[in-house]
Protein backbone atom coordinates (compact mmCIF):
# COMPACT_ATOMS: atom_id res chain seq x y z
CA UNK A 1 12.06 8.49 -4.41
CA UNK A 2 13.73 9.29 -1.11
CA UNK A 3 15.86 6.38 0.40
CA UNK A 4 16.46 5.14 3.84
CA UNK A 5 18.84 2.37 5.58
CA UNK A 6 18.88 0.52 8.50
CA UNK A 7 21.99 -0.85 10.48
CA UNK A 8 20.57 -3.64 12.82
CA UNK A 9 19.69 -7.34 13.56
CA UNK A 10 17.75 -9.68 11.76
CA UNK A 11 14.28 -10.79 13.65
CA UNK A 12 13.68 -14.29 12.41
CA UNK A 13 9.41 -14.22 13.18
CA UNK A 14 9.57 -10.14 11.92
CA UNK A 15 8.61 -8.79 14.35
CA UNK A 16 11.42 -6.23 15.53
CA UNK A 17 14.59 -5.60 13.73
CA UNK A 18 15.23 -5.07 9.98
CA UNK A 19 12.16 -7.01 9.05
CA UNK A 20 10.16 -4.47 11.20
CA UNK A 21 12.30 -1.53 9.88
CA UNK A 22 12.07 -2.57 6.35
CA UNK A 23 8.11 -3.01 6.03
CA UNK A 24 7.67 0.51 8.46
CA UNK A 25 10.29 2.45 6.14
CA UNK A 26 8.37 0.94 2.84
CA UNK A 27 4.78 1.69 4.00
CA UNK A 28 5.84 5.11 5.49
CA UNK A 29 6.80 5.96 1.30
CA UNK A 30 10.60 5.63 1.11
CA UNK A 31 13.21 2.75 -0.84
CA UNK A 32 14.40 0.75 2.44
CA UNK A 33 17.83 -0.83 2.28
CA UNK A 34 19.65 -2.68 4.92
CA UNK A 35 22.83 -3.56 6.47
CA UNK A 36 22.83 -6.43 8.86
CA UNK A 37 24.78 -6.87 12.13
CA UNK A 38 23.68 -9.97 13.20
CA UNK A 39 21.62 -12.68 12.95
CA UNK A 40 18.69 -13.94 15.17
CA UNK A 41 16.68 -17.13 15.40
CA UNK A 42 13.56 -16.20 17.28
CA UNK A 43 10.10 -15.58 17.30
CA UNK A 44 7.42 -13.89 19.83
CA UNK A 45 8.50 -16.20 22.79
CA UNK A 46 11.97 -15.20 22.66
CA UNK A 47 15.22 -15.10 21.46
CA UNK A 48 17.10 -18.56 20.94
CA UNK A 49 19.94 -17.62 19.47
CA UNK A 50 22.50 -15.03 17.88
CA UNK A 51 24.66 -14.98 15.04
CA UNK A 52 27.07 -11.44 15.04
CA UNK A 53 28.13 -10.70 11.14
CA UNK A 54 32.30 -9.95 11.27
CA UNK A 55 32.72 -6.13 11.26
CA UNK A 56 35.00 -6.62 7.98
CA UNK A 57 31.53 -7.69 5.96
CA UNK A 58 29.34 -5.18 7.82
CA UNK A 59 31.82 -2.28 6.20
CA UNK A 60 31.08 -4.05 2.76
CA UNK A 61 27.90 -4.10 3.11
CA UNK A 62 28.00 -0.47 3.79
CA UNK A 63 30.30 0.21 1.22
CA UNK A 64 27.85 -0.84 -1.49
CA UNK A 65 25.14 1.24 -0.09
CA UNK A 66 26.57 4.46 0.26
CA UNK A 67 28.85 4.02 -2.85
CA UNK A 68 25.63 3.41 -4.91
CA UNK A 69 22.29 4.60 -3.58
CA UNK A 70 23.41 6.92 -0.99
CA UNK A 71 20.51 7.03 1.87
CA UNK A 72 18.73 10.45 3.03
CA UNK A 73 18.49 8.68 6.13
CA UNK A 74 19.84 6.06 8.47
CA UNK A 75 18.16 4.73 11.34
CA UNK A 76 20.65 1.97 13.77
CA UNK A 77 19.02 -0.18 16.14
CA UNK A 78 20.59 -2.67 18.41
CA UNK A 79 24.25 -3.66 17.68
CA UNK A 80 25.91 -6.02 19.90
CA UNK A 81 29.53 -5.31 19.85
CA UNK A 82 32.22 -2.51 20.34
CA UNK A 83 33.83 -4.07 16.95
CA UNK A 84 30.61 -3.73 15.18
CA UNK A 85 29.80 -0.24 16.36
CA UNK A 86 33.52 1.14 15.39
CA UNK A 87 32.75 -0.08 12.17
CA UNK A 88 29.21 1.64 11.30
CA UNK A 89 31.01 5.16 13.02
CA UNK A 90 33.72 4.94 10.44
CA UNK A 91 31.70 4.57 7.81
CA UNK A 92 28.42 6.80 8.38
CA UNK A 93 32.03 9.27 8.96
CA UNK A 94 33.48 8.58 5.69
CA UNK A 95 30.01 9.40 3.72
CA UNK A 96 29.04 12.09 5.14
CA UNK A 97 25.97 10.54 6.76
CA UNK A 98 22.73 12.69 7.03
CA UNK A 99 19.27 12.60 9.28
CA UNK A 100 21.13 9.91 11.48
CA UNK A 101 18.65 8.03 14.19
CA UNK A 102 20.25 6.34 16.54
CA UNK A 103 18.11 3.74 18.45
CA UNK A 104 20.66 3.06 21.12
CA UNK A 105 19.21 -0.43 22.35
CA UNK A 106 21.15 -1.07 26.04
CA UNK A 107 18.23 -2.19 28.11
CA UNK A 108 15.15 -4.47 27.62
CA UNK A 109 11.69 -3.94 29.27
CA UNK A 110 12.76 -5.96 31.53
CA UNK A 111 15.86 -3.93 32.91
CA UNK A 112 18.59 -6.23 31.56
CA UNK A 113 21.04 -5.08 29.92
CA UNK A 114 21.96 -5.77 26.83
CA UNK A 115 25.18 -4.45 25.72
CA UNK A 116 28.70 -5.37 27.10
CA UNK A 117 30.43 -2.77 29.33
CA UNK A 118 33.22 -1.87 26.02
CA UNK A 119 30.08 -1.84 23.37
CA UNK A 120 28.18 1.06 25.93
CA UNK A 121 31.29 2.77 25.90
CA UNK A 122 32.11 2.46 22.05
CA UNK A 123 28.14 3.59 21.56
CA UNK A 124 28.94 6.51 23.92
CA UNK A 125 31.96 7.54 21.87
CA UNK A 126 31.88 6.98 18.41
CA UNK A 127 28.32 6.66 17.51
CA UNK A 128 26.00 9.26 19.80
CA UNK A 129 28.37 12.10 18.44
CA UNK A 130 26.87 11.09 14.84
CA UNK A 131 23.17 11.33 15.71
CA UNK A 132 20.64 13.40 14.74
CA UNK A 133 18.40 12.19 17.57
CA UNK A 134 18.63 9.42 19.52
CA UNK A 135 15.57 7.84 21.20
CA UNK A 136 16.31 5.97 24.34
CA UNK A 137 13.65 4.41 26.61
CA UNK A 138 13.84 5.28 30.03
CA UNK A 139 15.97 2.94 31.67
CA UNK A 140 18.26 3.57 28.17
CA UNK A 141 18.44 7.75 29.29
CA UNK A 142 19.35 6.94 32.94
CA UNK A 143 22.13 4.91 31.95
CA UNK A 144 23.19 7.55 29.41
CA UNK A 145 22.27 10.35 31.75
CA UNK A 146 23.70 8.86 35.10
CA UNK A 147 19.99 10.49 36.74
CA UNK A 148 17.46 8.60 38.03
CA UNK A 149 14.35 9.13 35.97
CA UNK A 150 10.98 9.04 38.02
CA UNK A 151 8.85 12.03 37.00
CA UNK A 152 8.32 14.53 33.96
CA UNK A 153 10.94 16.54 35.60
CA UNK A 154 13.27 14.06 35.64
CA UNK A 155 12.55 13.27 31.95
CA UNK A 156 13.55 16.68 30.81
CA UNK A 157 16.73 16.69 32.82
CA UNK A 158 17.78 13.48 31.78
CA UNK A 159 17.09 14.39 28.39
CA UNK A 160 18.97 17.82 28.22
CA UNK A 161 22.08 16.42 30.05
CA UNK A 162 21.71 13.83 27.29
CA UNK A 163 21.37 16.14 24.40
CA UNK A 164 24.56 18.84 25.44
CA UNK A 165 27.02 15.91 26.45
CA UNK A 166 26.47 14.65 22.75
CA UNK A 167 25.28 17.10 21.07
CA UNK A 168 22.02 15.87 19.83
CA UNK A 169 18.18 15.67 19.53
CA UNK A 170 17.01 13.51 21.97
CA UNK A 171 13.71 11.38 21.89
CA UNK A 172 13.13 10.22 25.42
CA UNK A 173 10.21 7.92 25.30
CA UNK A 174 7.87 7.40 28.09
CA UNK A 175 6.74 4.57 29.82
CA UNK A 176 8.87 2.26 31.36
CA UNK A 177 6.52 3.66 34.62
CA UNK A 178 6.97 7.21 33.90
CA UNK A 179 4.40 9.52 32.01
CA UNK A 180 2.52 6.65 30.26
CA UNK A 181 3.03 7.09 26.75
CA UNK A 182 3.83 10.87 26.46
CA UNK A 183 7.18 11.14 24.84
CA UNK A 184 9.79 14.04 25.36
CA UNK A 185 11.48 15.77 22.43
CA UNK A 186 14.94 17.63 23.37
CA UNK A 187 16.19 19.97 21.17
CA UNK A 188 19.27 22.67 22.01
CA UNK A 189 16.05 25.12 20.74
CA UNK A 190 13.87 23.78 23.57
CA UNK A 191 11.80 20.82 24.87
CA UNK A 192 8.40 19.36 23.06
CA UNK A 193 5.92 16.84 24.81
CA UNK A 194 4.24 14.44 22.79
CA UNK A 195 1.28 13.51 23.79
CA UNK A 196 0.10 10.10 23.24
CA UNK A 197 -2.56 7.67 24.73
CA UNK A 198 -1.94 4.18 25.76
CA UNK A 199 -3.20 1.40 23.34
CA UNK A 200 -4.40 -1.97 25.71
CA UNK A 201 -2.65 -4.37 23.45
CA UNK A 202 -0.25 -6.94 24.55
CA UNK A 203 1.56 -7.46 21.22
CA UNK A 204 3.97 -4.61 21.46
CA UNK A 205 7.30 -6.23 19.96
CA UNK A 206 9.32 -4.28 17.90
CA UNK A 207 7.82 -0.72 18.89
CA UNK A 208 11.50 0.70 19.50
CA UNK A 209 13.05 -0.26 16.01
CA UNK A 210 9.40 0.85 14.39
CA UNK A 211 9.40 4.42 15.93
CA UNK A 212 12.86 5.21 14.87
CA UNK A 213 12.38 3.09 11.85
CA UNK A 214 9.27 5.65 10.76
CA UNK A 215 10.83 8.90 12.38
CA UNK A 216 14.18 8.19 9.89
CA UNK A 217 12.13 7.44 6.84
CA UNK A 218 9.59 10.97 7.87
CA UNK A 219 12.82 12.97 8.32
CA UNK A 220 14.32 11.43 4.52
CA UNK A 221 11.04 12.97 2.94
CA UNK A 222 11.95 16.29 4.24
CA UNK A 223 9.97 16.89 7.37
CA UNK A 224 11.27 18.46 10.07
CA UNK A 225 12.33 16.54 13.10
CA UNK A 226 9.29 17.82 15.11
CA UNK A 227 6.82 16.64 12.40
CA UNK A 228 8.97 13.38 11.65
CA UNK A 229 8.68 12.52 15.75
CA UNK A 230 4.50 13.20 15.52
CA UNK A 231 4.21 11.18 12.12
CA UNK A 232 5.90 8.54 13.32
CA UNK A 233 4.35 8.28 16.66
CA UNK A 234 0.81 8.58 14.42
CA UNK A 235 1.99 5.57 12.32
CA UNK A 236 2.90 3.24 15.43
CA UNK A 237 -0.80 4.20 17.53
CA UNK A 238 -1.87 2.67 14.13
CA UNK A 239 -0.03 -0.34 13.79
CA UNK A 240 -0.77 -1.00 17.58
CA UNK A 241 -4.74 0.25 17.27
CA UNK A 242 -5.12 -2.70 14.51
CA UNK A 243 -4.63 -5.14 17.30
CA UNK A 244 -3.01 -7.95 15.36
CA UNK A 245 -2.77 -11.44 17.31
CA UNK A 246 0.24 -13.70 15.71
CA UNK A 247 2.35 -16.41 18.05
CA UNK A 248 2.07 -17.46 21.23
CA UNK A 249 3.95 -14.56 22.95
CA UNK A 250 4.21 -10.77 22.91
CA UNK A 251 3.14 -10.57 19.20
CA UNK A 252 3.96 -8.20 16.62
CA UNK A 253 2.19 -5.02 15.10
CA UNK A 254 0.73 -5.04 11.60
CA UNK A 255 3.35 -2.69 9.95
CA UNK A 256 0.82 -2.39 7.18
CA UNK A 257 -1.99 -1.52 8.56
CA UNK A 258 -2.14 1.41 6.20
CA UNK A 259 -2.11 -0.82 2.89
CA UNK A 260 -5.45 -1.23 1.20
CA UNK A 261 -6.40 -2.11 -2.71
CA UNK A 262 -6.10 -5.10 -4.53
CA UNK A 263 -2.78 -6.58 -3.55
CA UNK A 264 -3.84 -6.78 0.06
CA UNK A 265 -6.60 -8.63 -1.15
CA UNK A 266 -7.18 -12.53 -0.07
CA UNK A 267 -8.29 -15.36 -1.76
CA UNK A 268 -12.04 -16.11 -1.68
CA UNK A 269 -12.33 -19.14 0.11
């Protein structure tokens, strides 16, 4: 069986983060292992608080993955600090890590950022240069870009000057006002548009870590990167499309939408 891991925080309601990572990586047919970079206590109305892991016990943890069951993949979502970021880069560089996706969570929906000035620069630096793709939002790729991102055009410049100054793939998703939900594949071989179709459902949390989450686990199996990107995009229109209503705020997806037989069975009332 093919493995995968995921570097990220914890998402206390499991909605986003290495709960969401875990049950997309398992349902999309690979052995999902984890190291954690922080705690979170929250749930769909928000995030209350955060708990950072010391980077000493994050290399541990990654110690006893690679020196064990060594991962065909590794996706790395949202990681808070320049400390904690040095420390993934020096180990995904002293195993040799393969079929790296790098989530590189800076901005929210709502524009804010998220990362400190030294952890953008320490993401820029040590841990871009070790991705296979990266899959920024739009306000992620003008940041990264220094363009201003308006149009389809703009997408595909943003995206190549993205790509060459780290020399990477490069996933720029739609949205975020631009293109709807059409997503832009760089590749130093040329450009691919995704074509997708907007899903009217409010409960959207945790899209960002699922994508990358279910491109990383495609790309362990052996798929190319094109095929991994249009899997995974396949997978989340389905864990959107089975409109799942939990909490009172932006809700999760049902990561296993896909499950059927007997142990998805409930009890007969």
């Amino acid at each position: 069986m093919k493995t995968a891991l995921t570097i990220a925080g914890s998402d206390s309601s499991g909605g986003a983060g290495i709960q969401a990572d875990l049950k997309t990586m398992t349902v999309n047919g690979v052995y999902a292992m984890s190291a954690v970079t922080a705690l979170t206590a929250q749930n769909t109305t928000g995030v209350k608080d955060i708990l950072e892991v010391p980077p000493a016990f994050l290399k541990t943890q990654l110690d006893c993955i690679f020196s064990d069951i060594p991962p065909d993949a590794v996706k790395t979502g949202m990681v808070s600090s320049a400390e904690l970021i040095a420390a993934i880069s020096e180990k995904l560089r002293q195993y040799g890590a393969k079929n790296v996706v790098v989530d590189p969570v800076m901005v929210a929906t709502s524009g804010s950022r998220l990362l400190r000035e030294d952890a953008v620069d320490a993401l820029k630096d040590q841990l871009l240069p070790l991705a296979t793709v990266i899959t920024p939002n739009i306000p992620e790729a003008e940041l990264l870009s220094g363009l201003s991102i308006t149009s389809p055009a703009e997408m595909e410049s943003a995206a190549a000057a993205i790509g060459q100054q780290y020399g990477c793939a490069v996933l720029l998703k739609g949205g975020h006002r631009v293109n709807d939900a059409n997503d832009l594949l760089w590749q130093k071989s040329g450009s691919l548009w995704f074509q997708g179709h907007r899903i009217d459902n409010p409960n959207t949390h945790g899209t960002g870590c699922t994508l990358s989450s279910a491109i990383a686990a495609n790309l362990a199996k052996g798929f190319s990167l094109e095929s991994s990107v249009e899997r995974a995009k396949s997978y989340l229109s389905g864990a959107l499309g089975a409109m799942l209503n939990l909490g009172h705020g932006a809700g999760p997806m049902d990561h296993a939408f896909d499950i059927k037989g007997e142990y998805r069975t409930e009890a007969a009332e």
